[in-house]
N, C-alpha and C. Protein backbone atom coordinates (compact mmCIF):
# COMPACT_ATOMS: atom_id res chain seq x y z
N UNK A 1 0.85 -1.17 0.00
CA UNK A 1 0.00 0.00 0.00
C UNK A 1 0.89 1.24 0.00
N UNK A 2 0.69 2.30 -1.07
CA UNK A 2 1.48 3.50 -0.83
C UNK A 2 0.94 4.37 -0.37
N UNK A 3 2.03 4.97 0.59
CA UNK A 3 1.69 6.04 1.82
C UNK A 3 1.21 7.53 0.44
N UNK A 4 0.14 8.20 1.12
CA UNK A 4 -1.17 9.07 -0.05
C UNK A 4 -0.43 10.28 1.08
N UNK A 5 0.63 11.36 0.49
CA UNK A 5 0.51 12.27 1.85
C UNK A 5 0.01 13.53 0.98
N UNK A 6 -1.29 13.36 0.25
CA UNK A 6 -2.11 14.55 -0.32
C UNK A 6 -3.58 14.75 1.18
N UNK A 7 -3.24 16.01 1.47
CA UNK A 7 -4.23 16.59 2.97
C UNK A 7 -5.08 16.71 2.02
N UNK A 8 -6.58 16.07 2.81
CA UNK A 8 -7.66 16.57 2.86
C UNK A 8 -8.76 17.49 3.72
N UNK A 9 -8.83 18.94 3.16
CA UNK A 9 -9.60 19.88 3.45
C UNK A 9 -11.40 19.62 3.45
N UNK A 10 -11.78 19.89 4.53
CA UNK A 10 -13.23 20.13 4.63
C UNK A 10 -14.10 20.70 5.14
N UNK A 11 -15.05 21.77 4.79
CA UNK A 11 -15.49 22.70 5.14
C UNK A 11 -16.87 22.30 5.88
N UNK A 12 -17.00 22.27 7.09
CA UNK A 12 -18.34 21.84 7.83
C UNK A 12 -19.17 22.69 7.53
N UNK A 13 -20.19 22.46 7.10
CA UNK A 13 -21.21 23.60 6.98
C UNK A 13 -22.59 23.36 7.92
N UNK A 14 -22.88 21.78 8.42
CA UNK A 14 -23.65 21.77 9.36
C UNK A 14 -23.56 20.59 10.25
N UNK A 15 -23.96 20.02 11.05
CA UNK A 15 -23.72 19.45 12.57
C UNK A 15 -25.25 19.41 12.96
N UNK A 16 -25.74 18.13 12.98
CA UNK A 16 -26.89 17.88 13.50
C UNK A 16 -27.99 18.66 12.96
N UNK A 17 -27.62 19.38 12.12
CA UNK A 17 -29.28 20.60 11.44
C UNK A 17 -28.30 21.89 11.97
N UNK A 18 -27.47 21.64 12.67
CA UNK A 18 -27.31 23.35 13.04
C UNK A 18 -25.73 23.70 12.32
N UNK A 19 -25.91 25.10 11.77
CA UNK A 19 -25.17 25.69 11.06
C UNK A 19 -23.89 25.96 11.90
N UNK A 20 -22.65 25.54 11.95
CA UNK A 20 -21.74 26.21 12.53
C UNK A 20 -20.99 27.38 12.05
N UNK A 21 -21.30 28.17 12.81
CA UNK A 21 -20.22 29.28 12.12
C UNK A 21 -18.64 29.70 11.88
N UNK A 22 -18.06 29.78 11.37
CA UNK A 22 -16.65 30.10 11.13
C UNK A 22 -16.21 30.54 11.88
N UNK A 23 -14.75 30.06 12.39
CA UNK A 23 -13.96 30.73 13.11
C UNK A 23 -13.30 32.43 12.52
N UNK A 24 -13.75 33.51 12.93
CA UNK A 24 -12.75 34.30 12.47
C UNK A 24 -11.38 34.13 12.56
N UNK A 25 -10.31 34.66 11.46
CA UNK A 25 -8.90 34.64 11.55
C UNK A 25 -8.70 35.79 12.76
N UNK A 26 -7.93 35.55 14.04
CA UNK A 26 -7.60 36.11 14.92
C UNK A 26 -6.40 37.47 14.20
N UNK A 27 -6.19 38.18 14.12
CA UNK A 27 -5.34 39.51 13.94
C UNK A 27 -4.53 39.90 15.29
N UNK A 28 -3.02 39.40 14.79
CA UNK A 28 -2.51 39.63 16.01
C UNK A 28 -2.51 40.67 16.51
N UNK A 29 -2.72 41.79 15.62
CA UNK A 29 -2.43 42.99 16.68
C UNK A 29 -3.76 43.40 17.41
N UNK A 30 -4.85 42.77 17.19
CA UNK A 30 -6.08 43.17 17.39
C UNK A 30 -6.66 41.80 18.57
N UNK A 31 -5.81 41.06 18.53
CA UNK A 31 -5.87 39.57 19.49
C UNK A 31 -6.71 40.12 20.92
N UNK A 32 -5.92 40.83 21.42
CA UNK A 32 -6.44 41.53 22.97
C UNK A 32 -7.41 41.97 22.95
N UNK A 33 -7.95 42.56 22.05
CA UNK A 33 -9.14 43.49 21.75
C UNK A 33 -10.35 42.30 22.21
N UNK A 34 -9.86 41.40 21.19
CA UNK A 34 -10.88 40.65 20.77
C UNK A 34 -11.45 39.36 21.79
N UNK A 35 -10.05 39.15 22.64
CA UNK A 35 -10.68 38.28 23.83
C UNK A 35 -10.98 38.78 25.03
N UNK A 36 -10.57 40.57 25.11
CA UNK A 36 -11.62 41.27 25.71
C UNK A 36 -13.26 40.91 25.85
N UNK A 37 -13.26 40.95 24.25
CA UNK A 37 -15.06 41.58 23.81
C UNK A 37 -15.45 40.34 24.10
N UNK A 38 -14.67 39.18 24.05
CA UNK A 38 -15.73 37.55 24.21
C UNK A 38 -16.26 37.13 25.67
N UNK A 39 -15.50 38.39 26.62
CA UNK A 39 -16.09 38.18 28.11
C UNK A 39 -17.32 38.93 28.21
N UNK A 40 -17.73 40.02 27.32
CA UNK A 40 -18.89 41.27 27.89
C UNK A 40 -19.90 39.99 27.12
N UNK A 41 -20.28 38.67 26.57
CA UNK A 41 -21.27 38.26 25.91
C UNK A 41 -21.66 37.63 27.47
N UNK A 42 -20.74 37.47 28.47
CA UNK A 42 -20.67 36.65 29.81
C UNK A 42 -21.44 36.98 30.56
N UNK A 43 -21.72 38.69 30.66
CA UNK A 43 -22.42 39.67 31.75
C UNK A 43 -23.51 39.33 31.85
N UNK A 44 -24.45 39.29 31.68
CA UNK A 44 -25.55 38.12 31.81
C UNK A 44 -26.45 37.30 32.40
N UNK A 45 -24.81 35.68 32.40
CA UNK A 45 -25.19 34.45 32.57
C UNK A 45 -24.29 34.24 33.80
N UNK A 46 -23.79 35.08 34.16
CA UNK A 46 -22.77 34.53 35.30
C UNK A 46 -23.71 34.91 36.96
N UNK A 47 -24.27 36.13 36.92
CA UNK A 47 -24.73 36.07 37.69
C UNK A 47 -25.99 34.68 37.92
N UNK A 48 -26.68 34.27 37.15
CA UNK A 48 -27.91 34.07 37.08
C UNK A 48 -27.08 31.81 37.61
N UNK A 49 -27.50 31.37 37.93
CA UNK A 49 -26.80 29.96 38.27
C UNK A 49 -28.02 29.19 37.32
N UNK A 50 -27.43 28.10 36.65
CA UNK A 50 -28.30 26.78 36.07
C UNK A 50 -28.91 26.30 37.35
N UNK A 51 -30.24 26.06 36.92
CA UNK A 51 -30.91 25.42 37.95
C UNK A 51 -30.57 23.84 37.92
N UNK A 52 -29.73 23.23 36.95
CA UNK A 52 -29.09 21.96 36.67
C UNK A 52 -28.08 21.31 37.83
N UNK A 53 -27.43 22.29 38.23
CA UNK A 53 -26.31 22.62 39.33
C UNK A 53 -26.79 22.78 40.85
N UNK A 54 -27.76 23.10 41.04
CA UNK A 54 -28.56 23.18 42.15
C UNK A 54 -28.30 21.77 42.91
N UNK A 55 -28.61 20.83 42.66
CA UNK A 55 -28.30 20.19 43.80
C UNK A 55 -26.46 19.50 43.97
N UNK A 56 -25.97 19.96 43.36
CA UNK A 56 -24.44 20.41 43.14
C UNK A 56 -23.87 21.48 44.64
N UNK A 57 -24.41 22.44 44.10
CA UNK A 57 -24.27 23.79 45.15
C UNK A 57 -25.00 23.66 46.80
N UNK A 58 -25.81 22.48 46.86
CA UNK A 58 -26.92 22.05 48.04
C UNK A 58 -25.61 21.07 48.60
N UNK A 59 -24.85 20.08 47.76
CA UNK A 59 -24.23 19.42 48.12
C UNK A 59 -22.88 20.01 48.79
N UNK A 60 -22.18 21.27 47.92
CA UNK A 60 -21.13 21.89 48.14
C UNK A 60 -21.39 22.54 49.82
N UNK A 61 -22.46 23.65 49.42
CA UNK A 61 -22.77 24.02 51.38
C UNK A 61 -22.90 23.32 52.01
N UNK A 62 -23.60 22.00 51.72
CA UNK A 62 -23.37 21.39 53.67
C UNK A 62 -22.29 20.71 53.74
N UNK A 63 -21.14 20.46 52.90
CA UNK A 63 -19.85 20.19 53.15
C UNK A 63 -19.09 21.17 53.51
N UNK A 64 -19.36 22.18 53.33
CA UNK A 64 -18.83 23.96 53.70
C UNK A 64 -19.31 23.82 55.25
N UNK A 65 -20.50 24.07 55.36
CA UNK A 65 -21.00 23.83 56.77
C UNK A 65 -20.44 23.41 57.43
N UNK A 66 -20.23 21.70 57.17
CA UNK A 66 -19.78 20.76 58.12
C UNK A 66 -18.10 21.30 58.63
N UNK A 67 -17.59 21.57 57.42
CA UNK A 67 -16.26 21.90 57.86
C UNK A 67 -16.08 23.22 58.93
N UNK A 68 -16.50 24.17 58.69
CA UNK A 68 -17.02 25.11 59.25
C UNK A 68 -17.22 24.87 60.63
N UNK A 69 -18.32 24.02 60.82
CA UNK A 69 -18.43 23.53 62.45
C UNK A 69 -18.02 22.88 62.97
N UNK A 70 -16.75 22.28 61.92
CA UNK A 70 -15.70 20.74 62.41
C UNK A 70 -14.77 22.25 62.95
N UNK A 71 -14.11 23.01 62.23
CA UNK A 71 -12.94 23.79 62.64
C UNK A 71 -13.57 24.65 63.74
N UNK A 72 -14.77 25.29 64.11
CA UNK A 72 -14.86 26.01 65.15
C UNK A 72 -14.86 25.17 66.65
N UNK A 73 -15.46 23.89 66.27
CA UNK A 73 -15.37 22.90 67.39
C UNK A 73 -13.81 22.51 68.19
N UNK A 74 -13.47 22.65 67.06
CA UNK A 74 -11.85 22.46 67.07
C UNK A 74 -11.58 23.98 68.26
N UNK A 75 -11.45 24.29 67.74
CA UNK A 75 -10.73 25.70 68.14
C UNK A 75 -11.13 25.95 69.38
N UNK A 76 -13.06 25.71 69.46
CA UNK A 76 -13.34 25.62 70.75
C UNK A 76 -12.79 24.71 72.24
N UNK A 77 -11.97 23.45 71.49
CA UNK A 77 -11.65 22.35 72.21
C UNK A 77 -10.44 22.74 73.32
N UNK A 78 -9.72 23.55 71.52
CA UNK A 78 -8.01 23.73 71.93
C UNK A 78 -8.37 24.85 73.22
N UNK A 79 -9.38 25.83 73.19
CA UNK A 79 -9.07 27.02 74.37
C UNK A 79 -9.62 26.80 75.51
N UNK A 80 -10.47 25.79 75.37
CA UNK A 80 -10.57 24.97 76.58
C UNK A 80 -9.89 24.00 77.23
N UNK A 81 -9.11 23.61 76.56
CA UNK A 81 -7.74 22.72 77.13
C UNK A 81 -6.56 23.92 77.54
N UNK A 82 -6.79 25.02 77.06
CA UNK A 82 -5.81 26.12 77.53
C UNK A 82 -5.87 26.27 78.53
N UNK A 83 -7.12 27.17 78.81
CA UNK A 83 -8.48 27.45 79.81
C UNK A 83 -7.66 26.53 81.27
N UNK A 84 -8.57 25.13 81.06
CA UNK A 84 -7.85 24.13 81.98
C UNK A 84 -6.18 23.96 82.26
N UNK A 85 -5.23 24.11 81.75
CA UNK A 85 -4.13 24.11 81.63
C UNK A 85 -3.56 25.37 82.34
N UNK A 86 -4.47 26.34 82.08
CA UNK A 86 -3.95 28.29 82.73
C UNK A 86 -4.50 27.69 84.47
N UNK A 87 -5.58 27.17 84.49
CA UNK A 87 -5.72 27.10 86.05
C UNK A 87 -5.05 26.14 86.78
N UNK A 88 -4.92 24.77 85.99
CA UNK A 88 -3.98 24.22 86.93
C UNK A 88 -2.87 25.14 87.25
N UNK A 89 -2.14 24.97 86.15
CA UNK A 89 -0.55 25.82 86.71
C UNK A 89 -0.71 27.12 87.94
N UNK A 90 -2.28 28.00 87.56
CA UNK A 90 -2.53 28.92 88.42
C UNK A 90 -2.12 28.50 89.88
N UNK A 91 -3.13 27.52 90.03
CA UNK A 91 -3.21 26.56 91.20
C UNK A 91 -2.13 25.95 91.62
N UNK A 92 -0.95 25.19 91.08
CA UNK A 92 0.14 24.94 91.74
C UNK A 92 1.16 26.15 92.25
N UNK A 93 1.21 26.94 91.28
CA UNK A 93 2.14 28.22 91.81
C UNK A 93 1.31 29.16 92.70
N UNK A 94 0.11 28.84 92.94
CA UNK A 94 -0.43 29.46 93.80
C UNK A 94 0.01 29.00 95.71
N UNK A 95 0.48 27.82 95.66
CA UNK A 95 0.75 27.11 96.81
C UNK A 95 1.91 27.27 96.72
N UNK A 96 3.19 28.02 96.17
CA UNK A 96 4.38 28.18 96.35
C UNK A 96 4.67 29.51 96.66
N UNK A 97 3.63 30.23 96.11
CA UNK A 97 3.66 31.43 96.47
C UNK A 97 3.13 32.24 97.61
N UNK A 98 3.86 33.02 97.73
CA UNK A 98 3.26 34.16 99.45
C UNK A 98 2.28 34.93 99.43
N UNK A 99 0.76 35.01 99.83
CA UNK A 99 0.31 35.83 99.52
C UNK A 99 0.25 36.56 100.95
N UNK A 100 -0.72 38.33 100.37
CA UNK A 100 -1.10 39.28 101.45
C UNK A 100 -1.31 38.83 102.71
N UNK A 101 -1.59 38.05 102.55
CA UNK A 101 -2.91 37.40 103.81
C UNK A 101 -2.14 36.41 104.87
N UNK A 102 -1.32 35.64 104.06
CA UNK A 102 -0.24 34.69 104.95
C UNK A 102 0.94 35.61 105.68
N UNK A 103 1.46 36.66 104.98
CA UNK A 103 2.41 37.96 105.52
C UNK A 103 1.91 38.65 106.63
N UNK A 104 0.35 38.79 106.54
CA UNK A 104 -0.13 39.43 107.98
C UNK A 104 -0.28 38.46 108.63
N UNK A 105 -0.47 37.52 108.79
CA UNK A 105 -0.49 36.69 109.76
C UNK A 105 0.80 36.43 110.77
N UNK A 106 1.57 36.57 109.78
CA UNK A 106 2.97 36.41 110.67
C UNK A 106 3.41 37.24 111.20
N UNK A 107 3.11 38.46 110.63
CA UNK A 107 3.74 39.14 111.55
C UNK A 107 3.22 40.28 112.98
């Protein structure tokens, strides 16, 4: 079999019933311009969410949530182990130490 290295060109003109349209040739000096202008078609649809995604975004928050109340639990744990930790020590150096009250007594 001989290798055929003649390219074949073909111009789509439709896709399922629907017409595709041509790529414009990009112009380099005009490039920036132009992938500017393809974000303002965006303004729109970005605010507005697919209602397709909805239970997507239902799923995303209560994993947000959960984490949320996993790390404050947390945090709550650690300053309560502080908490406990500030009074013991309070409490032992409290019995090594002299207070007002033991000084009048003695003397």
């Amino acid at each position: 079999m001989k290798h055929d290295e003649s390219i074949l060109e073909a111009e789509v003109v439709e896709i399922d019933g629907v017409a595709v349209e041509p790529r414009p040739a990009v112009d380099s000096r005009n490039g920036g311009q132009k992938r500017r202008m393809d974000w303002h078609g965006w303004q729109g649809k970005i605010r507005v969410l697919d209602k397709r995604w909805m239970p997507l975004w239902i799923v995303l928050g209560v994993i947000a949530v959960i984490l949320l109340l996993t790390v404050g639990l947390l945090v709550a744990v650690f300053a309560f182990i502080i908490w406990v930790l500030k009074a013991i020590l309070r409490a032992i150096f409290s019995v090594f130490t002299v207070s007002d009250q033991t000084l009048n007594r003695r003397s």
